[in-house]
Protein backbone atom coordinates (compact mmCIF):
# COMPACT_ATOMS: atom_id res chain seq x y z
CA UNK A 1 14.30 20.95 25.86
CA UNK A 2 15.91 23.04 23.24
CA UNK A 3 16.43 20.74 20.23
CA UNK A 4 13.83 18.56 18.56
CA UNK A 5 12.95 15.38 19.52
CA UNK A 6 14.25 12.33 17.23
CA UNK A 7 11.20 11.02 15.48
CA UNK A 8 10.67 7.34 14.25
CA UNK A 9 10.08 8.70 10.88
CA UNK A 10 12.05 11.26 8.50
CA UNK A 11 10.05 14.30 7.48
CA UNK A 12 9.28 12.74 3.92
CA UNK A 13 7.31 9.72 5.90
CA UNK A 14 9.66 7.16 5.17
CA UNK A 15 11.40 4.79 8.00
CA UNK A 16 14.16 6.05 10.14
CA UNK A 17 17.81 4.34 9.82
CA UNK A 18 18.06 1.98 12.54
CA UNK A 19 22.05 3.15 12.85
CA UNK A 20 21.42 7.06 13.03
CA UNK A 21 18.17 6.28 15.13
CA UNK A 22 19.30 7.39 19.07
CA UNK A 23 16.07 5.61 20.62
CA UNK A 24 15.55 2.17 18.65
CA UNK A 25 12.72 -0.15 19.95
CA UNK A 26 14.66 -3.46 20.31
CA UNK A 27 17.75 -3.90 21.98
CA UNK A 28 20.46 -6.09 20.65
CA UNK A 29 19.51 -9.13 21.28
CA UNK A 30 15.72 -8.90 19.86
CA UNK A 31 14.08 -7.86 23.26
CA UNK A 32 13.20 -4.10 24.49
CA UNK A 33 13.82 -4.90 28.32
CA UNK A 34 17.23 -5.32 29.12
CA UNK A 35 16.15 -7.74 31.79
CA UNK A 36 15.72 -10.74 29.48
CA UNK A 37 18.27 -12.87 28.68
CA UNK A 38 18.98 -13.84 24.72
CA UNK A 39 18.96 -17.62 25.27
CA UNK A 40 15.02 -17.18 26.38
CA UNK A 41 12.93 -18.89 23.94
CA UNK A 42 10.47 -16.51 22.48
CA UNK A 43 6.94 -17.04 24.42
CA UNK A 44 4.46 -17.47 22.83
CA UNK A 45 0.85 -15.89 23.01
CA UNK A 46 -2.64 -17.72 22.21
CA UNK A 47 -3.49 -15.87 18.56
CA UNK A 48 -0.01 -14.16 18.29
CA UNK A 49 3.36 -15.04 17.50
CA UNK A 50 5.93 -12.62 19.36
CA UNK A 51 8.77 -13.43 17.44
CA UNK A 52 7.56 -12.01 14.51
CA UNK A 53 8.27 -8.58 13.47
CA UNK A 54 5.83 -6.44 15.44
CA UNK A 55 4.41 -3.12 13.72
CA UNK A 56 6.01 0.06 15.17
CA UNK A 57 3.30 1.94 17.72
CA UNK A 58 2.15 5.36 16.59
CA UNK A 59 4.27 8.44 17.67
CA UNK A 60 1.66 10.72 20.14
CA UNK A 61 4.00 13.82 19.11
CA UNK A 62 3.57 13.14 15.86
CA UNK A 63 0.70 15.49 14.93
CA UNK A 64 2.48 18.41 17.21
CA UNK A 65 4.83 21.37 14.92
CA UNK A 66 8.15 20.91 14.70
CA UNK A 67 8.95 23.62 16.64
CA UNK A 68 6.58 23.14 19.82
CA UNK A 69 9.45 22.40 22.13
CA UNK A 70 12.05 25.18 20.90
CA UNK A 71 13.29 27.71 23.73
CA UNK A 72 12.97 30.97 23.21
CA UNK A 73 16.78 32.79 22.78
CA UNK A 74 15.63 34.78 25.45
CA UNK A 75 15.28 32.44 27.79
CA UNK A 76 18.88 30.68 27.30
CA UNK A 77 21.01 32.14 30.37
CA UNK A 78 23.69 30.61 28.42
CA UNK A 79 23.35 31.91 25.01
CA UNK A 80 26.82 34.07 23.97
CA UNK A 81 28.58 32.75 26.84
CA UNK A 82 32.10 30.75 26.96
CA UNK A 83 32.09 27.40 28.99
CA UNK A 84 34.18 29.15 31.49
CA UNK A 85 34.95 32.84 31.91
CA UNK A 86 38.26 33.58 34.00
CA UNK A 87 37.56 37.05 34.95
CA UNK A 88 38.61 40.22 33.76
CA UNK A 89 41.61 39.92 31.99
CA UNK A 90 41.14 35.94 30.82
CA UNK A 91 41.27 34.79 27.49
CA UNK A 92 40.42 31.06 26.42
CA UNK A 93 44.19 31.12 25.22
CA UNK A 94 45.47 31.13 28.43
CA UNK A 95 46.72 28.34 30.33
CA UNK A 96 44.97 27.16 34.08
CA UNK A 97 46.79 28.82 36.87
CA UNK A 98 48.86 25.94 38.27
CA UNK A 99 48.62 25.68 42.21
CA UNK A 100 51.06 27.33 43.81
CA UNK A 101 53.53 25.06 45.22
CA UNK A 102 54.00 24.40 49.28
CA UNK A 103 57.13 26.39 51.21
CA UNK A 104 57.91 23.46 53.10
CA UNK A 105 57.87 20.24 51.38
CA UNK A 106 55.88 17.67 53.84
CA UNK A 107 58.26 15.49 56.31
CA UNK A 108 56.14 12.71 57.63
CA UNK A 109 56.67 11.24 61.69
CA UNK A 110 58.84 9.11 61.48
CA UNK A 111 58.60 5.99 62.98
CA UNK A 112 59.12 5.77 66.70
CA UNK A 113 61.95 2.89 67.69
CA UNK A 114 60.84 -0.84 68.38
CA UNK A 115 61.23 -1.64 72.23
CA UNK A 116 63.60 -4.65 72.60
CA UNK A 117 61.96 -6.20 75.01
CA UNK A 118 58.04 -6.41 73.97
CA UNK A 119 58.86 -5.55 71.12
CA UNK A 120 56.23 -2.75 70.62
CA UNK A 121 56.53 0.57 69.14
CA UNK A 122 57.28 3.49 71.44
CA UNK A 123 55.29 6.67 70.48
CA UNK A 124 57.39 9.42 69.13
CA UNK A 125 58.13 12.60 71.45
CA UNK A 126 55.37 15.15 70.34
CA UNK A 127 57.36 18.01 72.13
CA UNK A 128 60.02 17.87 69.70
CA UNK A 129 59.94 19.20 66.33
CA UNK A 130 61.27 17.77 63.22
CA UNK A 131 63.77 20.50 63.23
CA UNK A 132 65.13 19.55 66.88
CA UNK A 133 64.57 15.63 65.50
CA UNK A 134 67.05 16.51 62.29
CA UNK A 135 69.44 18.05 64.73
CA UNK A 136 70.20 15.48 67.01
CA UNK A 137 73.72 15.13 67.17
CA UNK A 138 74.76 11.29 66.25
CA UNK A 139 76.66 11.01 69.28
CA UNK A 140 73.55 11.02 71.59
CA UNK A 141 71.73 8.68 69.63
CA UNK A 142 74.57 6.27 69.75
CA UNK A 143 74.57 6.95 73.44
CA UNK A 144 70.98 6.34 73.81
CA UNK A 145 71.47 3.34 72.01
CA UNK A 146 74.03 1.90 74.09
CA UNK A 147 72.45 2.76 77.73
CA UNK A 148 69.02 1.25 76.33
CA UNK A 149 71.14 -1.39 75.18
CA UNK A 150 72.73 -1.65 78.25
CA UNK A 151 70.21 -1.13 81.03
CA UNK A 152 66.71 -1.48 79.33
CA UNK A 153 63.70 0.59 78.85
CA UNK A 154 64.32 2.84 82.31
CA UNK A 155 67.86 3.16 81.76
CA UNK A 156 66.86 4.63 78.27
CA UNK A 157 64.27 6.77 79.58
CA UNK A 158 67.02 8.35 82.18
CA UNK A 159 69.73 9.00 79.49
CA UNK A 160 67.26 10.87 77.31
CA UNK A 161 65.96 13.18 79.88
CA UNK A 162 69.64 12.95 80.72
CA UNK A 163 71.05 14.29 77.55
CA UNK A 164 68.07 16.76 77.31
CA UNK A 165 69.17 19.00 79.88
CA UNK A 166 72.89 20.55 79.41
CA UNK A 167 75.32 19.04 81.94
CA UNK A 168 73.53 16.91 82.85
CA UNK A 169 72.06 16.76 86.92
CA UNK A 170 71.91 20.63 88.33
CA UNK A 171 74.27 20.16 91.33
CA UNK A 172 75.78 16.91 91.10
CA UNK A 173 78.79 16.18 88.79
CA UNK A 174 77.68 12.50 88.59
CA UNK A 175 77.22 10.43 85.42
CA UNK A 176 75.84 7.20 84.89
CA UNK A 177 77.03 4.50 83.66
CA UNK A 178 76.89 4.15 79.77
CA UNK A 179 75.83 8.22 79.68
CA UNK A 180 78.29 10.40 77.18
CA UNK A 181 80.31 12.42 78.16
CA UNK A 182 79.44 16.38 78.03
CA UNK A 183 82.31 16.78 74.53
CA UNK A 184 80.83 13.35 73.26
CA UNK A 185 77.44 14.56 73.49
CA UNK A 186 77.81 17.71 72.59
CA UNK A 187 76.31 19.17 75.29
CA UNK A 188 76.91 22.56 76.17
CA UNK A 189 79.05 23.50 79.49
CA UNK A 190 82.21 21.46 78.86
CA UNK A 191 82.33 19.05 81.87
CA UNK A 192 80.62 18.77 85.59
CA UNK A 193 82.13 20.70 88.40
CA UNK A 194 83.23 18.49 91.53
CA UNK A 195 81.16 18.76 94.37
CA UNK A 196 81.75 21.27 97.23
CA UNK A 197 83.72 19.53 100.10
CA UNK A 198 82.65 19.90 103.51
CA UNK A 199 84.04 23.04 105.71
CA UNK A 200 86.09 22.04 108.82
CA UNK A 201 85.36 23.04 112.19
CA UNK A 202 88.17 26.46 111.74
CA UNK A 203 86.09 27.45 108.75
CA UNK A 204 82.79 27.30 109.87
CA UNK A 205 83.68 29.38 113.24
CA UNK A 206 85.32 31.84 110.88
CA UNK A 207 81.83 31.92 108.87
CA UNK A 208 80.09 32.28 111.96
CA UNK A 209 82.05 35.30 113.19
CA UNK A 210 82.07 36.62 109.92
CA UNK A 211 78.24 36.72 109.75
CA UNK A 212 78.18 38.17 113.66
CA UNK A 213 77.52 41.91 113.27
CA UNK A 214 79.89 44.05 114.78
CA UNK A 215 80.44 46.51 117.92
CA UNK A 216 79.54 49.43 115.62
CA UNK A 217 76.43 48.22 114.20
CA UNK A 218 75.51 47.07 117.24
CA UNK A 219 75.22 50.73 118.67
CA UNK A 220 73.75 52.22 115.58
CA UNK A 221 70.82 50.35 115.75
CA UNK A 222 71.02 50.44 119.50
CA UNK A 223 71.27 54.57 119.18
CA UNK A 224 68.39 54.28 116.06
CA UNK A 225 66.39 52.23 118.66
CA UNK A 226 66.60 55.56 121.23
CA UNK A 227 65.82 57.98 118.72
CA UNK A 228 62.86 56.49 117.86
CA UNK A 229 61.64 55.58 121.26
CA UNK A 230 62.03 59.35 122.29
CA UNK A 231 60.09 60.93 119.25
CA UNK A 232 57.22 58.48 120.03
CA UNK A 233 57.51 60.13 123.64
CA UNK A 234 57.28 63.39 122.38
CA UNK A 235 54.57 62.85 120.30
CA UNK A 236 52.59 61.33 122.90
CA UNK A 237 53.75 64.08 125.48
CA UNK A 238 52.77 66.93 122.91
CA UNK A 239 49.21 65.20 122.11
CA UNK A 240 48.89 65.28 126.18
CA UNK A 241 49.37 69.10 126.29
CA UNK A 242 47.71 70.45 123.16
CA UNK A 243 44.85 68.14 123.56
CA UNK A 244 43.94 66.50 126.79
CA UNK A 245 45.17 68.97 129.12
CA UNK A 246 42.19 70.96 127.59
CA UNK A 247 39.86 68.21 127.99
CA UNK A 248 40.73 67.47 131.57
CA UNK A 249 41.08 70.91 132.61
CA UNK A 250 37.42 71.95 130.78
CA UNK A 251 35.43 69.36 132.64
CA UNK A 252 37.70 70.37 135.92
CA UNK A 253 36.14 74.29 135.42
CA UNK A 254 32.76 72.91 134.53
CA UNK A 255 32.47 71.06 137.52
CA UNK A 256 33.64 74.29 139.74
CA UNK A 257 31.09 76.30 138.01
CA UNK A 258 27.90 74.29 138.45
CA UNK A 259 29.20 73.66 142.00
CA UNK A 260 29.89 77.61 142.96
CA UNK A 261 26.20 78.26 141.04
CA UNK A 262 24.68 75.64 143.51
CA UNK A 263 26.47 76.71 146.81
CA UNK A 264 24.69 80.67 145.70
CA UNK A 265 21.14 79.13 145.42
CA UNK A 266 21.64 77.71 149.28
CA UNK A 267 23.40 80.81 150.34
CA UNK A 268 26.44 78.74 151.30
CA UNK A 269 29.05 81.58 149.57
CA UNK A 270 29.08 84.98 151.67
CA UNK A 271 31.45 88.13 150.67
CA UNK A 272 34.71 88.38 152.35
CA UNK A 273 37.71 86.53 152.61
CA UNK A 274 38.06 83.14 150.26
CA UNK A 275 40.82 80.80 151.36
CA UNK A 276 43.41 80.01 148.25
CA UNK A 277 41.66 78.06 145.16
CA UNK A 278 38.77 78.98 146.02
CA UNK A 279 36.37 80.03 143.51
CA UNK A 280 33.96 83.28 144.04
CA UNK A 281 32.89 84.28 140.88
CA UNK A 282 32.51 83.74 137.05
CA UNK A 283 33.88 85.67 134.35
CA UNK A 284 31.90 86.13 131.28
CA UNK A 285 33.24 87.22 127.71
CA UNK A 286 30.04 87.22 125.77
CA UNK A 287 32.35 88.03 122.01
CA UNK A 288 34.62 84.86 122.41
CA UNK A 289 32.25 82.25 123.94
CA UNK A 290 33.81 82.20 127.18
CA UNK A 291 32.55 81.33 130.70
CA UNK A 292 35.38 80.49 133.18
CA UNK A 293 35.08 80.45 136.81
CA UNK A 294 37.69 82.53 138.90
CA UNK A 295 39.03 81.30 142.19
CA UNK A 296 41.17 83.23 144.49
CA UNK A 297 45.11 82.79 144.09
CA UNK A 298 47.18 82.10 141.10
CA UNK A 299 48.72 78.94 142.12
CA UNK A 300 49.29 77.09 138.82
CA UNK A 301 48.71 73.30 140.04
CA UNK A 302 45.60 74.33 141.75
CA UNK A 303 44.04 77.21 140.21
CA UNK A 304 45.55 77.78 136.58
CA UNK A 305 46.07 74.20 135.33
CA UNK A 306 42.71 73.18 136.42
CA UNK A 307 41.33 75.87 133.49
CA UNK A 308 40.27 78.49 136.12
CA UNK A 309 40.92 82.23 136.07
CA UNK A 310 43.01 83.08 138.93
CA UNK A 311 42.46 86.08 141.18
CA UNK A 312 45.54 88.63 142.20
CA UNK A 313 45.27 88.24 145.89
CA UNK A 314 48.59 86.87 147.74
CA UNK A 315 51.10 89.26 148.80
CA UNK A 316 52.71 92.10 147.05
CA UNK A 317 50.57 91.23 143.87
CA UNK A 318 47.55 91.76 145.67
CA UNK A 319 44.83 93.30 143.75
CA UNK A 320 41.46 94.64 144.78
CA UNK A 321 37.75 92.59 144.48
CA UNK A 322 34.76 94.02 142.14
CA UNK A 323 32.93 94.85 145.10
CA UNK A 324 35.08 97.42 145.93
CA UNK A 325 34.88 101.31 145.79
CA UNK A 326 37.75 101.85 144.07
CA UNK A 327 40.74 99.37 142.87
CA UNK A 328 42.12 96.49 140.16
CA UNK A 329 40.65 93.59 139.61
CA UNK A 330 43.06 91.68 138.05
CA UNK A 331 42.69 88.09 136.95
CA UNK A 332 45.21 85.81 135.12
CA UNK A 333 44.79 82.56 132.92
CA UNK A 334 45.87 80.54 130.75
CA UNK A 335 46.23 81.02 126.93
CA UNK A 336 47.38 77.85 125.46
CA UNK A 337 46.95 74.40 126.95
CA UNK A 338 44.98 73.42 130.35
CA UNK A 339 41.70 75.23 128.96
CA UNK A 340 42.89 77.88 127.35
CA UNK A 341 40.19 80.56 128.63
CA UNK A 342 42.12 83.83 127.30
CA UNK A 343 43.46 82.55 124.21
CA UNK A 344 41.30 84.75 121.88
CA UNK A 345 41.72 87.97 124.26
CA UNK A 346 43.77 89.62 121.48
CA UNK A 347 40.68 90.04 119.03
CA UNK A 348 38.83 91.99 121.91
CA UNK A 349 38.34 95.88 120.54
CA UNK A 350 37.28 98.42 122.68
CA UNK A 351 33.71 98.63 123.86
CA UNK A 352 33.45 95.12 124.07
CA UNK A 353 31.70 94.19 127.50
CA UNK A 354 33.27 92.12 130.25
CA UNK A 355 31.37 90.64 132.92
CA UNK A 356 32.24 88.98 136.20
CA UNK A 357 29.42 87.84 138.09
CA UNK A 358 29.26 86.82 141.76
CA UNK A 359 26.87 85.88 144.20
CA UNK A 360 24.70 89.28 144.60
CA UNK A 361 25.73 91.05 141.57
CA UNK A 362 26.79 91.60 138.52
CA UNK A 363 29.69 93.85 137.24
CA UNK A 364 29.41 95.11 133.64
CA UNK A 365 33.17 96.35 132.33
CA UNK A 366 33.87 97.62 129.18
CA UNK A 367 37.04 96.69 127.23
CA UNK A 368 39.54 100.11 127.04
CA UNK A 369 42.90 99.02 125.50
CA UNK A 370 45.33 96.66 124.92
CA UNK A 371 49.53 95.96 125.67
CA UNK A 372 50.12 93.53 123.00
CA UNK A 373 53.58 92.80 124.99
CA UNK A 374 55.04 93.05 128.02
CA UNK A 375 58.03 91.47 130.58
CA UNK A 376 56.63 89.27 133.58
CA UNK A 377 58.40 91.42 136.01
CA UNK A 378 55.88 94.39 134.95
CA UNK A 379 54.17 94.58 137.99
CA UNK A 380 52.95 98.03 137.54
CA UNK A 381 50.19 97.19 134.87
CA UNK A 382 48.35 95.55 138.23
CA UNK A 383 48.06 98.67 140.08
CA UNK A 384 44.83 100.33 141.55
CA UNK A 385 45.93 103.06 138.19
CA UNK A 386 47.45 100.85 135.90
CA UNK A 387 50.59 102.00 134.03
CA UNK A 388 50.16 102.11 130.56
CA UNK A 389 46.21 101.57 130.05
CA UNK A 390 45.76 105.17 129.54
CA UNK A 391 43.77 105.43 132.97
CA UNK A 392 45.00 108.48 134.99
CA UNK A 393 43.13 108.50 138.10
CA UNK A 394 41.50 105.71 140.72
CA UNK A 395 38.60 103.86 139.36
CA UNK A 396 36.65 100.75 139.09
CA UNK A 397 39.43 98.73 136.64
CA UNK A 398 39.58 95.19 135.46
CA UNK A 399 42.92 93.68 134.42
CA UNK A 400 43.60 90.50 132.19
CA UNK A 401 47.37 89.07 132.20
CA UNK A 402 48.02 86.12 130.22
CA UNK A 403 51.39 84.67 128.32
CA UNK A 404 52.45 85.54 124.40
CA UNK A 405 53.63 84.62 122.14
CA UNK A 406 51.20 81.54 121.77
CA UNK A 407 52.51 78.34 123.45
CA UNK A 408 55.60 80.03 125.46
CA UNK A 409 56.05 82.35 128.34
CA UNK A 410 58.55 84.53 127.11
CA UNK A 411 56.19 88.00 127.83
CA UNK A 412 52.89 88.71 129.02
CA UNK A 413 49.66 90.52 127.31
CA UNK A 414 47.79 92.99 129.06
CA UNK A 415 44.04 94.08 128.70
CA UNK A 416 42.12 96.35 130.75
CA UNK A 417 38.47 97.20 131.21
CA UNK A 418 36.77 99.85 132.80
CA UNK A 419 33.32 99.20 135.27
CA UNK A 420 30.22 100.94 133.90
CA UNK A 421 27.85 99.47 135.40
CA UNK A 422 26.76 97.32 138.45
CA UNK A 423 23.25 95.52 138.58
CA UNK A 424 22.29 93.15 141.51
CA UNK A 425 21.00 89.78 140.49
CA UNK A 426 17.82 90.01 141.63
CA UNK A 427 17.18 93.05 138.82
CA UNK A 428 18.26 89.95 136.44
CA UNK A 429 20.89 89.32 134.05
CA UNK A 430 22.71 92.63 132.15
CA UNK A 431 21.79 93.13 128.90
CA UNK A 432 25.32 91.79 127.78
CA UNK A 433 24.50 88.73 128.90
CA UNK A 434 21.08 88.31 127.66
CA UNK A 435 21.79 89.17 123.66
């Protein structure tokens, strides 16, 4: 409340004007309740007479200060404010911002076609814009018109999706009856092409040959075909030397080993002759890991490709045994392929023991020097003084021959040993052979 409230009386005590007074006690009519009607007869009450004029009832706020319902200035979160304040920048003067009017003035649906026939509306397409709906060319909706006309609701139905697609049906330069034609329309494409006729018999032979490859291509691929059937042989032929060839012939050599080791434990194997393949001894290179049996003869089938060391001892190339006084002991092997028990030999250095060990004994040799390279017909580096090893008079000698460069046979490297010592197996195994 921030004003004072009306009183029935003026300040000087005298009665309030009934037309200035906001709250007057009787509403027209002569009753305070709006609920009673005017043509009610007054009631009346035992002792009292209602119609008269009825004293007015004492104010209760009379006795309070004029003032005991004012609102402090303070508290008016109003007070020195405008009834609306625009923002910086606004003055009352100013007009209200208008709305800003729509780009595109609103285009309602409009209304789908009655059906002829049941005479119900048809729902409007709600892929097509109103933009695509204003564009329709007059032409196709005459021509809708008239096939719907013609043929009914299907027919319609047909020559819409009809004149939705240019040219009508992909492939077939048919029309139906009633449809537009393509410069009625306005269709793009101009008119239907006329179906392909069939080929005759000469033209479809003459396709038929023309799609038959010819003599030349024939033999390319026929020659591609070869190529590519050898280089798979190859491949497998190489993987069978480089790799299994080693496997086979490593097991072979492991078997003759064990076997030769079992035939000394039951005495079976005496010095002397051994017939051709026969293996007598093993040959030990402690630096490279190597423990190859040796058998007599350097037949490749059955000595050298089974990844043994072969003995010189056949004919003119016959060389002398460890046993002996004096002489060569020369041994050959493989280096690449079938085993490959010599082809490290290169990194030997001299000093580096050698030991062959037999059925009674064992024959310590230490490594003396090296030919790097050398022609196959070089017989003389198997001699009882071998030519070039730097040895000038007869000795206990070992010999290793073996092919170079790696994986051909063009020339032949050549290392020789020299004996120092010879310890019988029952003293036990040389110290070579025991670090």
């Amino acid at each position: 409340m921030t004003a004072l409230r009306p009183e029935r009386e003026s300040a000087a005590g005298g009665p309030v004007d009934p037309l200035t007074d906001p709250l007057p006690d009787v509403l027209a009519g002569g009753h305070s309740s709006p609920w009673f009607r005017a043509e009610q007869p007054p009631q009346q009450v035992q002792g009292h007479d209602l119609s008269a004029p009825q004293p007015p009832l004492a104010d209760p706020y009379a006795q309070l200060p004029a003032d005991a319902y004012a609102a402090s200035p303070q508290d008016d979160a109003y007070a020195g404010h405008s009834p609306y304040d625009g923002g910086p920048g606004w003055t009352a003067s100013e007009p209200y911002p208008a709305p800003e009017a729509a780009e595109e003035p609103y285009s309602p649906v409009p209304e789908a076609p009655r059906d002829d026939e049941t005479m119900a509306l048809r729902a409007a397409d709600p892929a097509r814009t109103d933009e695509e709906r204003d564009e329709t060319p007059p032409a196709t909706a005459t021509a809708t018109t008239a096939a719907g006309a013609e043929g009914g609701r299907a027919a319609r139905r047909k020559a819409a999706k009809r004149n939705a697609r240019p040219g009508g049906r992909r492939g077939t330069g048919r029309r139906r009856a009633g449809a537009p034609a393509p410069e009625a329309s306005g269709t793009p494409g101009g008119g239907d092409e006329p179906p392909e006729r069939p080929r005759t018999r000469v033209e479809a032979r003459r396709a038929a040959r023309a799609r038959k490859p010819s003599a030349a291509t024939v033999a390319s691929r026929a020659v591609g075909e070869l190529f590519i059937t050898i280089g798979v042989l190859m491949l497998l032929f190489v993987t069978y030397q480089l790799w299994w060839t080693n496997v086979r012939a490593q097991q072979q050599a492991d078997g003759a080993a064990h076997n030769l080791q079992q035939d000394w434990e039951q005495g079976k194997r005496k010095p002397g002759a051994f017939q051709a393949g026969q293996g007598f001894a093993i040959l030990h290179i402690p630096k490279l890991d190597v423990v190859v049996p040796v058998a007599s003869g350097i037949d490749k089938q059955r000595v050298l490709d089974r990844g043994m060391a072969g003995h010189y001892a056949e004919g003119a190339l016959k060389t002398a045994l460890p046993s002996a006084k004096e002489g060569n002991f020369a041994v050959a092997g493989h280096r690449n392929t079938h085993g490959e028990p010599f082809r490290y030999i290169n990194r030997l250095t001299p000093g580096d023991p050698i030991v062959v060990e037999t059925q009674d004994t064992y024959y310590v040799y230490e490594m003396a020097s090296i030919l790097p390279q050398t022609p196959p017909s070089n017989t003389a580096v198997i001699d009882p003084v071998p030519a070039g090893s730097g040895f000038t008079e007869p000795g206990r000698y070992l010999t290793l021959t073996t092919c170079t460069p790696e994986f051909t046979s063009t020339y032949r490297m050549i290392v020789w040993g020299k004996m120092v010592e010879e310890r019988p197996r029952s003293k036990g195994k040389p110290d070579a052979l025991v670090d």
